[in-house]
PDB file of N, CA and C in Angstrom:
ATOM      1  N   UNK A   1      -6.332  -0.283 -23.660  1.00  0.00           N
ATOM      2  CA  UNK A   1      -7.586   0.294 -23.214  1.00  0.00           C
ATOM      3  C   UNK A   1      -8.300  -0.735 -22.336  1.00  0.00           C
ATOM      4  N   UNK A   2      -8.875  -0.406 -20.943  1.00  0.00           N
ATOM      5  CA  UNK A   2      -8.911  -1.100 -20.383  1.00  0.00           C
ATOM      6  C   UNK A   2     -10.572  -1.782 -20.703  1.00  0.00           C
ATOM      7  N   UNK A   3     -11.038  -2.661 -20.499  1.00  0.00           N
ATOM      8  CA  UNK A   3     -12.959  -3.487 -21.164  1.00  0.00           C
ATOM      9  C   UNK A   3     -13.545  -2.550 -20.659  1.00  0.00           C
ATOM     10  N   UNK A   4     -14.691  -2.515 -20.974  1.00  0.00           N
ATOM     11  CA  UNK A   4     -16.075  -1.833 -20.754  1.00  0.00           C
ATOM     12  C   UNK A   4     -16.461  -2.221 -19.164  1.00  0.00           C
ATOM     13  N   UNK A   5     -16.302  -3.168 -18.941  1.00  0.00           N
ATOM     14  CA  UNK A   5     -16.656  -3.329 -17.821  1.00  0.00           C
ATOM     15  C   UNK A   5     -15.956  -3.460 -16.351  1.00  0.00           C
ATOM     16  N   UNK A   6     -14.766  -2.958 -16.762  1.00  0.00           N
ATOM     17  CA  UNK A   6     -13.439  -3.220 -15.638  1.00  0.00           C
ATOM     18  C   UNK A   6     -13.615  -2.374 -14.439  1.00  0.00           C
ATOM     19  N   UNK A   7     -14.083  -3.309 -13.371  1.00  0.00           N
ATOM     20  CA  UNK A   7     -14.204  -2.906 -12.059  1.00  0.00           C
ATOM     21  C   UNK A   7     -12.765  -1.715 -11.496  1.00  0.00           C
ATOM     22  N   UNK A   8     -11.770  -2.169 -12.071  1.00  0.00           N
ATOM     23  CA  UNK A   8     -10.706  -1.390 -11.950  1.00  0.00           C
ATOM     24  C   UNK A   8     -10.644   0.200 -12.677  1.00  0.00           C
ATOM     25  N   UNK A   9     -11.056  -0.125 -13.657  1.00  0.00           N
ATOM     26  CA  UNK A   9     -11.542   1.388 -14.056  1.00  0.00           C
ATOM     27  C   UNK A   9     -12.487   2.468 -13.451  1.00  0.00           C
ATOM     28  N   UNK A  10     -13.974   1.350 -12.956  1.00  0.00           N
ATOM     29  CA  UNK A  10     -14.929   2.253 -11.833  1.00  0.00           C
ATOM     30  C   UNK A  10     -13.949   2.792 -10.713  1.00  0.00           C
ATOM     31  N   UNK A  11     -13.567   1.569 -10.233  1.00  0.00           N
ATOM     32  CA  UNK A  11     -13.221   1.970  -8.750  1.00  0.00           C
ATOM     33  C   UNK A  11     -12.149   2.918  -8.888  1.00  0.00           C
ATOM     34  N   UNK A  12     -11.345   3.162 -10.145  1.00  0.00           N
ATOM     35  CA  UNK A  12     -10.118   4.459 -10.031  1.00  0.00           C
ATOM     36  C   UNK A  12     -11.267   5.806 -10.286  1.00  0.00           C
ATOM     37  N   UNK A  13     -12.002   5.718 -11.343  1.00  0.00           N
ATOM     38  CA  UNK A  13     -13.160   6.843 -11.622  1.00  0.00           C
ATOM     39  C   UNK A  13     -13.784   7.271  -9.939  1.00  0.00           C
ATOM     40  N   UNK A  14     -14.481   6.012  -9.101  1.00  0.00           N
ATOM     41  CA  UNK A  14     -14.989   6.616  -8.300  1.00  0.00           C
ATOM     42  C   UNK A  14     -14.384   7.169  -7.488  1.00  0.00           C
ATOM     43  N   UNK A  15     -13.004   6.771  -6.957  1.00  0.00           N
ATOM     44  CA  UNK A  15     -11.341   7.227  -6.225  1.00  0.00           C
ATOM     45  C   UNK A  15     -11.271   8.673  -6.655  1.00  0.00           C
ATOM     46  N   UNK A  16     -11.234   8.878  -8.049  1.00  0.00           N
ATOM     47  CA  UNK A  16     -11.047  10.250  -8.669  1.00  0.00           C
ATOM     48  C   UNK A  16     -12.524  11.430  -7.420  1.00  0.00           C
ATOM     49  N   UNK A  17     -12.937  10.770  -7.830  1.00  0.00           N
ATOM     50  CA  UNK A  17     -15.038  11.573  -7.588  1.00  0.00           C
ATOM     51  C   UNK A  17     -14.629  11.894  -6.182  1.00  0.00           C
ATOM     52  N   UNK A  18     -14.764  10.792  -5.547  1.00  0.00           N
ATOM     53  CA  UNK A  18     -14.383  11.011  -4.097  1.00  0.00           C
ATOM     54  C   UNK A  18     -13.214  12.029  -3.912  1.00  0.00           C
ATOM     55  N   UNK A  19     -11.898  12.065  -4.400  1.00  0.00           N
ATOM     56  CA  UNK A  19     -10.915  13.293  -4.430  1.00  0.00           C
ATOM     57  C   UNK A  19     -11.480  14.246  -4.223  1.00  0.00           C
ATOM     58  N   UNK A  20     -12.142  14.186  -5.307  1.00  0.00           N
ATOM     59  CA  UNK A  20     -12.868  15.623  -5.876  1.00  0.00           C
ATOM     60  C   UNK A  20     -13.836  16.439  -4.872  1.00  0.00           C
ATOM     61  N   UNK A  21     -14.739  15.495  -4.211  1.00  0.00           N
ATOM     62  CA  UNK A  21     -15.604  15.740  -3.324  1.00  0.00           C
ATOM     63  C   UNK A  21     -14.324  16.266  -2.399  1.00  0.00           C
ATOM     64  N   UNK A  22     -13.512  15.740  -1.618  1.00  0.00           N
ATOM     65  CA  UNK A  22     -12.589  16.417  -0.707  1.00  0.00           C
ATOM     66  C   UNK A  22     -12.224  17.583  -0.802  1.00  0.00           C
ATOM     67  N   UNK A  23     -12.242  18.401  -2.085  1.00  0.00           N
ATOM     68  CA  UNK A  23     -11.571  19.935  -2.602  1.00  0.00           C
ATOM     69  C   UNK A  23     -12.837  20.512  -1.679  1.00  0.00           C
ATOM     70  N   UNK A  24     -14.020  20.036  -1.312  1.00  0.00           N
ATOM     71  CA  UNK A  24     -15.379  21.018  -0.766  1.00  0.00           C
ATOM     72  C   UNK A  24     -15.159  20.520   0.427  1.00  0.00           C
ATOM     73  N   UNK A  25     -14.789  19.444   1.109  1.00  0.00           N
ATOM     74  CA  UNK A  25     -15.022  19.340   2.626  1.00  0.00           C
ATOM     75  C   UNK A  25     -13.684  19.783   3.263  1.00  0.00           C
ATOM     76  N   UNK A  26     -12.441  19.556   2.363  1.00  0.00           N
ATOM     77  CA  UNK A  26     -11.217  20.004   3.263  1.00  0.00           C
ATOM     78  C   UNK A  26     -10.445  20.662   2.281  1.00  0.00           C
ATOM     79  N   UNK A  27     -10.819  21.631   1.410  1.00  0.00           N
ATOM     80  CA  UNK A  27     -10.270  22.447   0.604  1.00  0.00           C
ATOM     81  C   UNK A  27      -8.895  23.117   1.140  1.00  0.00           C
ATOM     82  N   UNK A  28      -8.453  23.369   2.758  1.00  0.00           N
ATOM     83  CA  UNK A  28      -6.998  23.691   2.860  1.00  0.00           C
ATOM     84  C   UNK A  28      -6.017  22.812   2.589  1.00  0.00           C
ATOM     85  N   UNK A  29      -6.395  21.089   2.672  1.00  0.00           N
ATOM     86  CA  UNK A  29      -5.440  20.228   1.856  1.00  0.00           C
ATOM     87  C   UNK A  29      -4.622  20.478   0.851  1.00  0.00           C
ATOM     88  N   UNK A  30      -5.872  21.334  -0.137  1.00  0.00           N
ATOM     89  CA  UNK A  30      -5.133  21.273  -1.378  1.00  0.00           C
ATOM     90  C   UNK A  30      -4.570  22.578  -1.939  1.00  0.00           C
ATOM     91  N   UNK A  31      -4.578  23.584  -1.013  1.00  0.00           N
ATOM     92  CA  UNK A  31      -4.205  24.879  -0.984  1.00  0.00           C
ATOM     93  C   UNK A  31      -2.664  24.985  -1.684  1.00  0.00           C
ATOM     94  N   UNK A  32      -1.788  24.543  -0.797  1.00  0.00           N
ATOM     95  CA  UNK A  32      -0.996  24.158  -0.990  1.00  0.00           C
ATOM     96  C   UNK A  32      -0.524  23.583  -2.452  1.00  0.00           C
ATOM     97  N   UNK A  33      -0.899  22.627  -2.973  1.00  0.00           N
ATOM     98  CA  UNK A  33      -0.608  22.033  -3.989  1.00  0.00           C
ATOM     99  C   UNK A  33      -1.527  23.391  -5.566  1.00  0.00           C
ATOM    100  N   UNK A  34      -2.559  23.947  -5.147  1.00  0.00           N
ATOM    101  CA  UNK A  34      -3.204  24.489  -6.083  1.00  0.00           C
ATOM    102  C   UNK A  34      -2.415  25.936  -6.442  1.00  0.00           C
ATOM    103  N   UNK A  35      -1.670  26.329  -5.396  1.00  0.00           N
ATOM    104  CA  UNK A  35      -1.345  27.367  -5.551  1.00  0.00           C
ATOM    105  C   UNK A  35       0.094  27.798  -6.133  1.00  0.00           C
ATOM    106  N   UNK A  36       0.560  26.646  -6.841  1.00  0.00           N
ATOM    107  CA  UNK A  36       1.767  26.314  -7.569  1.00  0.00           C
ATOM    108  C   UNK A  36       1.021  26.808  -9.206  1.00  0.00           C
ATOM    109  N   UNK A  37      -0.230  26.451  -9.424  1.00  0.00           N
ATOM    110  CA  UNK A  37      -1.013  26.672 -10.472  1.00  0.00           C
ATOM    111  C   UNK A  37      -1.312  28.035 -10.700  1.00  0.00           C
ATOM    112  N   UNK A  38      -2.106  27.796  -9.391  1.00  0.00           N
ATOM    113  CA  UNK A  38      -2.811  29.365  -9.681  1.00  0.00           C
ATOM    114  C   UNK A  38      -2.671  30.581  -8.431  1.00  0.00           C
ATOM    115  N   UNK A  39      -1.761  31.022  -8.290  1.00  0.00           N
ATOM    116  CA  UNK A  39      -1.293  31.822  -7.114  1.00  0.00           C
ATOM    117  C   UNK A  39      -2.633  32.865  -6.625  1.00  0.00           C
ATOM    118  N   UNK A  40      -3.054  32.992  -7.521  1.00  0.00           N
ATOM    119  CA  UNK A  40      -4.370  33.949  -7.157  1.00  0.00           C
ATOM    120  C   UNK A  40      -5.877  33.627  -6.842  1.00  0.00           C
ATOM    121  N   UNK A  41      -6.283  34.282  -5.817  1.00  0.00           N
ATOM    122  CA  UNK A  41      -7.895  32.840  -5.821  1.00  0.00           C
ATOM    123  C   UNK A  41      -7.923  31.870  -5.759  1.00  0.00           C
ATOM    124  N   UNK A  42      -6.613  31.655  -4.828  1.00  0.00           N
ATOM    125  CA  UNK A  42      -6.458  29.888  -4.700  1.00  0.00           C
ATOM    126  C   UNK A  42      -7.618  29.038  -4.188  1.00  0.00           C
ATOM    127  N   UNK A  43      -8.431  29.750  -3.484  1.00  0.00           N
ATOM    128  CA  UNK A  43      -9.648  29.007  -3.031  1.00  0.00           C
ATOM    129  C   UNK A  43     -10.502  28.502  -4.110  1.00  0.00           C
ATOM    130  N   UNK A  44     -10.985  29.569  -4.755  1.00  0.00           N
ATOM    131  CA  UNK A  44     -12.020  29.616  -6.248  1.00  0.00           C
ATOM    132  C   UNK A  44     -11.156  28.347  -6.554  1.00  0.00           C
ATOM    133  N   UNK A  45      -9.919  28.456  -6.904  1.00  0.00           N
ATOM    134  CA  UNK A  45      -9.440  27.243  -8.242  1.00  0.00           C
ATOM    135  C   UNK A  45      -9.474  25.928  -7.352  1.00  0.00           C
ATOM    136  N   UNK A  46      -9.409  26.043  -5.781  1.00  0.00           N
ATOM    137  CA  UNK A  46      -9.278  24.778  -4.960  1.00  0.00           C
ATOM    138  C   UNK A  46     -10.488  24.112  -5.566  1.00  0.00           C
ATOM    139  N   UNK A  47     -11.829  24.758  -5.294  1.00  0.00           N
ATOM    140  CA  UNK A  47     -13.279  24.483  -5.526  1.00  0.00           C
ATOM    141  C   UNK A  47     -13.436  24.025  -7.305  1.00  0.00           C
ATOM    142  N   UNK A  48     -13.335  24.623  -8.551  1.00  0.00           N
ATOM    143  CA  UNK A  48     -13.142  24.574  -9.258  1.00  0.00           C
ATOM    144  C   UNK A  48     -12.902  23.647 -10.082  1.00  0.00           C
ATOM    145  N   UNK A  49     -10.963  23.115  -9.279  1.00  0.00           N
ATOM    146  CA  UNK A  49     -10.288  21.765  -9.741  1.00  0.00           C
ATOM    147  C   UNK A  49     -11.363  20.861  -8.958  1.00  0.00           C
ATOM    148  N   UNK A  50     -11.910  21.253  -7.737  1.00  0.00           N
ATOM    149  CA  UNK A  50     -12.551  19.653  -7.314  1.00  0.00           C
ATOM    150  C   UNK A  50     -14.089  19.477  -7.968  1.00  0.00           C
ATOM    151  N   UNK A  51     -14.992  20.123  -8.496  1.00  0.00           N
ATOM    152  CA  UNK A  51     -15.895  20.061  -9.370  1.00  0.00           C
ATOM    153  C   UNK A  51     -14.929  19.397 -10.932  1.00  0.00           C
ATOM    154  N   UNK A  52     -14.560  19.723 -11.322  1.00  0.00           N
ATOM    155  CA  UNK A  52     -13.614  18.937 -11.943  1.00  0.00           C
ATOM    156  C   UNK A  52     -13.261  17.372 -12.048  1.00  0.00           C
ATOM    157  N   UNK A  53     -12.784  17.438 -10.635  1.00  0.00           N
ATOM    158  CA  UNK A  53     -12.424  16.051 -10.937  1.00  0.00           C
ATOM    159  C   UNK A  53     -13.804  14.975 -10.010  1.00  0.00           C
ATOM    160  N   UNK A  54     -14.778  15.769  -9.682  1.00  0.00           N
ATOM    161  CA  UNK A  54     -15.553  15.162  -9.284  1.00  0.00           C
ATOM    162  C   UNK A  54     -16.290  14.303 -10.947  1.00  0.00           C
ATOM    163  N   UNK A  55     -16.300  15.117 -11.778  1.00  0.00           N
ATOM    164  CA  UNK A  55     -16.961  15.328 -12.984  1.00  0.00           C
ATOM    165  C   UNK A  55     -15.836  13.881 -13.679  1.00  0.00           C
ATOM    166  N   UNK A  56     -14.878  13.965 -13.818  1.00  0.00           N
ATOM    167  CA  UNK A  56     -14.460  13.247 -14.415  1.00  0.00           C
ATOM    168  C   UNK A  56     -14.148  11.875 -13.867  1.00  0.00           C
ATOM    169  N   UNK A  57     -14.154  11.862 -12.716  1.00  0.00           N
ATOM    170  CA  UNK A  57     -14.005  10.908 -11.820  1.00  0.00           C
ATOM    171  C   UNK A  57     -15.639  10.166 -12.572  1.00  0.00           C
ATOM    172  N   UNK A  58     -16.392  10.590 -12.213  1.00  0.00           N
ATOM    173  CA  UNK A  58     -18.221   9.848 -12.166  1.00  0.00           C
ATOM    174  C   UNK A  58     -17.656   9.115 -13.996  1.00  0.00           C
ATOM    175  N   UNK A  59     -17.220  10.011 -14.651  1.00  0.00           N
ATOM    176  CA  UNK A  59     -17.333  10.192 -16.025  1.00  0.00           C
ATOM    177  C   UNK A  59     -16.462   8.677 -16.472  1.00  0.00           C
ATOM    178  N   UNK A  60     -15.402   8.317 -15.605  1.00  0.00           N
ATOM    179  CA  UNK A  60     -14.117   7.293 -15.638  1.00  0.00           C
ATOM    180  C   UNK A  60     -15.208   6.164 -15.273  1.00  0.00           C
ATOM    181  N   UNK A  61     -16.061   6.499 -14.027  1.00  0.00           N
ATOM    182  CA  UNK A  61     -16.556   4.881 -13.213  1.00  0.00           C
ATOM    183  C   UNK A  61     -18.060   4.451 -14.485  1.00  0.00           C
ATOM    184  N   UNK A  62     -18.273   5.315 -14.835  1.00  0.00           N
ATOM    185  CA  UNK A  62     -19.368   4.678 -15.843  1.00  0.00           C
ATOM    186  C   UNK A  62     -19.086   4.267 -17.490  1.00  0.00           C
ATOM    187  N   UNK A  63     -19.121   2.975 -18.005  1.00  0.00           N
ATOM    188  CA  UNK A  63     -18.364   2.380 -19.192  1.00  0.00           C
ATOM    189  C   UNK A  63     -18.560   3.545 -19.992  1.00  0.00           C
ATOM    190  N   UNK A  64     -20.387   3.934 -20.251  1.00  0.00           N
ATOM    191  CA  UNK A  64     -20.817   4.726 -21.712  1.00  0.00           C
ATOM    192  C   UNK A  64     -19.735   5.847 -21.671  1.00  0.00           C
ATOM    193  N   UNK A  65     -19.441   6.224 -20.772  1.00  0.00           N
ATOM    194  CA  UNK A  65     -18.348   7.660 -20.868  1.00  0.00           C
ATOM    195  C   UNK A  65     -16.916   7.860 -20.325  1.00  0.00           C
ATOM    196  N   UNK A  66     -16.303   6.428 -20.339  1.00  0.00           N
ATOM    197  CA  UNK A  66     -15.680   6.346 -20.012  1.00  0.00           C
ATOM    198  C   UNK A  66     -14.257   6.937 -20.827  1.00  0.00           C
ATOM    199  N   UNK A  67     -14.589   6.725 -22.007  1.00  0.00           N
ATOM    200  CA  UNK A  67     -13.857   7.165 -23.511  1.00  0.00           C
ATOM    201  C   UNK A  67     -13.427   8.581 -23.504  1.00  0.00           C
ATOM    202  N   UNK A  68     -14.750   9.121 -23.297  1.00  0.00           N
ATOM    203  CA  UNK A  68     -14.702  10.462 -23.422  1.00  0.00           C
ATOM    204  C   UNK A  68     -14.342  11.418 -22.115  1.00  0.00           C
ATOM    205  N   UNK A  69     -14.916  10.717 -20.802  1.00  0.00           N
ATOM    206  CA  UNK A  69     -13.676  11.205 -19.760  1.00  0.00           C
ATOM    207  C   UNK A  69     -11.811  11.301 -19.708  1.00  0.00           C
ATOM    208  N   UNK A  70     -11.656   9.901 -20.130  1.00  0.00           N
ATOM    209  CA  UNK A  70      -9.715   9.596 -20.382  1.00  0.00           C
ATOM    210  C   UNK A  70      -9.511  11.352 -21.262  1.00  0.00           C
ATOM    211  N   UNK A  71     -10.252  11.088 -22.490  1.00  0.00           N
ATOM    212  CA  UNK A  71      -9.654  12.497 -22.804  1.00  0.00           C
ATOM    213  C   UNK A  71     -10.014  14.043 -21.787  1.00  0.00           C
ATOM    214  N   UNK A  72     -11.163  14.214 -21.153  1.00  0.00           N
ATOM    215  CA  UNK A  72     -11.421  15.134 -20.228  1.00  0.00           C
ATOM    216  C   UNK A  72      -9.728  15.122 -19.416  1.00  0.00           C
ATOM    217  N   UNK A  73      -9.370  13.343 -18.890  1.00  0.00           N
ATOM    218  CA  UNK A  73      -8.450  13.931 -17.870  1.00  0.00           C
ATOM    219  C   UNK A  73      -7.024  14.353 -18.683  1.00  0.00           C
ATOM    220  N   UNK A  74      -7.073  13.668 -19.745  1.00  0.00           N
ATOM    221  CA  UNK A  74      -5.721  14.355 -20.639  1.00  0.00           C
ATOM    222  C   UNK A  74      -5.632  15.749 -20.724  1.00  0.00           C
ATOM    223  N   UNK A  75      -7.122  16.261 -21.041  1.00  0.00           N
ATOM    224  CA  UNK A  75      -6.969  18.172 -21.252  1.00  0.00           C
ATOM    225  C   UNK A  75      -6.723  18.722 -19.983  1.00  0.00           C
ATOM    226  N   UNK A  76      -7.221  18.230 -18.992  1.00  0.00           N
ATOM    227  CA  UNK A  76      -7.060  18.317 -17.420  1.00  0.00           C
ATOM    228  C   UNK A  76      -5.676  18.547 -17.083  1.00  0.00           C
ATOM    229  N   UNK A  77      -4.970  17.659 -17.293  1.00  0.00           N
ATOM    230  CA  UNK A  77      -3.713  17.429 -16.487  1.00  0.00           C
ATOM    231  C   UNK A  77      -2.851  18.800 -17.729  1.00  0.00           C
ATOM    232  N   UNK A  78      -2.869  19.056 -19.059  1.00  0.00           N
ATOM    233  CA  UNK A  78      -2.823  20.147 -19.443  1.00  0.00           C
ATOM    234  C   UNK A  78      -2.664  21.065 -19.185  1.00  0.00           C
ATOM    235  N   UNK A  79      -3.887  21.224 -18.853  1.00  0.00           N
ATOM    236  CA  UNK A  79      -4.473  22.805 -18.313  1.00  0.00           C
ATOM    237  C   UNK A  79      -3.672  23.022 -16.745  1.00  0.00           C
ATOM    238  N   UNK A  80      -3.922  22.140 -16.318  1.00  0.00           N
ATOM    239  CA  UNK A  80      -2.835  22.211 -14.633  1.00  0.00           C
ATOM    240  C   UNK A  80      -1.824  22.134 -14.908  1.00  0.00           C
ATOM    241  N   UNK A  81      -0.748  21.544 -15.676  1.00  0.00           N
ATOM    242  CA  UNK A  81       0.743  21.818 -16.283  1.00  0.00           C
ATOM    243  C   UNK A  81       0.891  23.064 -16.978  1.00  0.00           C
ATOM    244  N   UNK A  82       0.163  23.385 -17.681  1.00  0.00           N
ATOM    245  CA  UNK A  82       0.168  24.777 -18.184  1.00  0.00           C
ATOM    246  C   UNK A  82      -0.123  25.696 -17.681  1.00  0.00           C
ATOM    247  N   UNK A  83      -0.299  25.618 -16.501  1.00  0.00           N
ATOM    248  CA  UNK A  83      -0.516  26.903 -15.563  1.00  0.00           C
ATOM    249  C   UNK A  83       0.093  26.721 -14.697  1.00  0.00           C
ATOM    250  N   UNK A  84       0.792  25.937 -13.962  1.00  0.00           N
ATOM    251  CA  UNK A  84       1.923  25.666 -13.673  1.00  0.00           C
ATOM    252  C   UNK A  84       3.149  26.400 -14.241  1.00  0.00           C
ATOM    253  N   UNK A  85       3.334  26.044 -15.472  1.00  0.00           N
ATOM    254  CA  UNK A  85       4.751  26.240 -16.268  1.00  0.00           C
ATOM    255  C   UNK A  85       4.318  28.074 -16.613  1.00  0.00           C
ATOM    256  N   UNK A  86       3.370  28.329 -16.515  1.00  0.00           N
ATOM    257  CA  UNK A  86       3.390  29.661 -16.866  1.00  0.00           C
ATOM    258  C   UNK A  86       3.370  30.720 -15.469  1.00  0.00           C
ATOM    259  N   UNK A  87       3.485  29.927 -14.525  1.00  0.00           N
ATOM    260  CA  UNK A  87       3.663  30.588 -12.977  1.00  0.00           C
ATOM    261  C   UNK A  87       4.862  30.925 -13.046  1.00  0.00           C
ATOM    262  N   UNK A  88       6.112  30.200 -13.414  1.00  0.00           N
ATOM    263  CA  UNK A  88       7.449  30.032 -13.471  1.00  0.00           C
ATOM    264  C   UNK A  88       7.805  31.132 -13.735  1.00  0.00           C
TER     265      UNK A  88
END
């Protein structure tokens, strides 16, 4: 587990945030990749996943919540594998 205060942890959290912000300024990027998930309303889920990881991203770069984001992105990556595997 990485210290409370590990610059390396912000700066991957804020990396995440920033991603996230990209799903709203260039949402056809991720068209592509979202629609392996969710074939339908790929836009909605483009927008969606990037509120998302905007959320967990902020959640990674600040120590107090940093704990409780790691698990946010564990259910995360979940929920996108599991909708994935159920596209199949």
């Amino acid at each position: 587990m990485p210290e409370q205060n590990s610059p390396a942890a912000k700066t991957a959290g804020l990396a995440l945030a920033a991603t996230g912000l990209s799903h709203f300024v260039a949402p056809q990027i991720y068209e592509g990749m979202t629609k392996a998930a969710f074939p339908e309303n790929t836009r909605t889920h483009v927008y969606v996943d990037g509120g998302i990881e905007t959320a967990l991203g902020l959640g990674l770069a600040a120590a107090k919540t940093r704990k409780l984001a790691i698990v946010g992105v564990l259910a995360y990556l979940l929920y996108l594998g599991g909708n994935v595997i159920r596209q199949k």
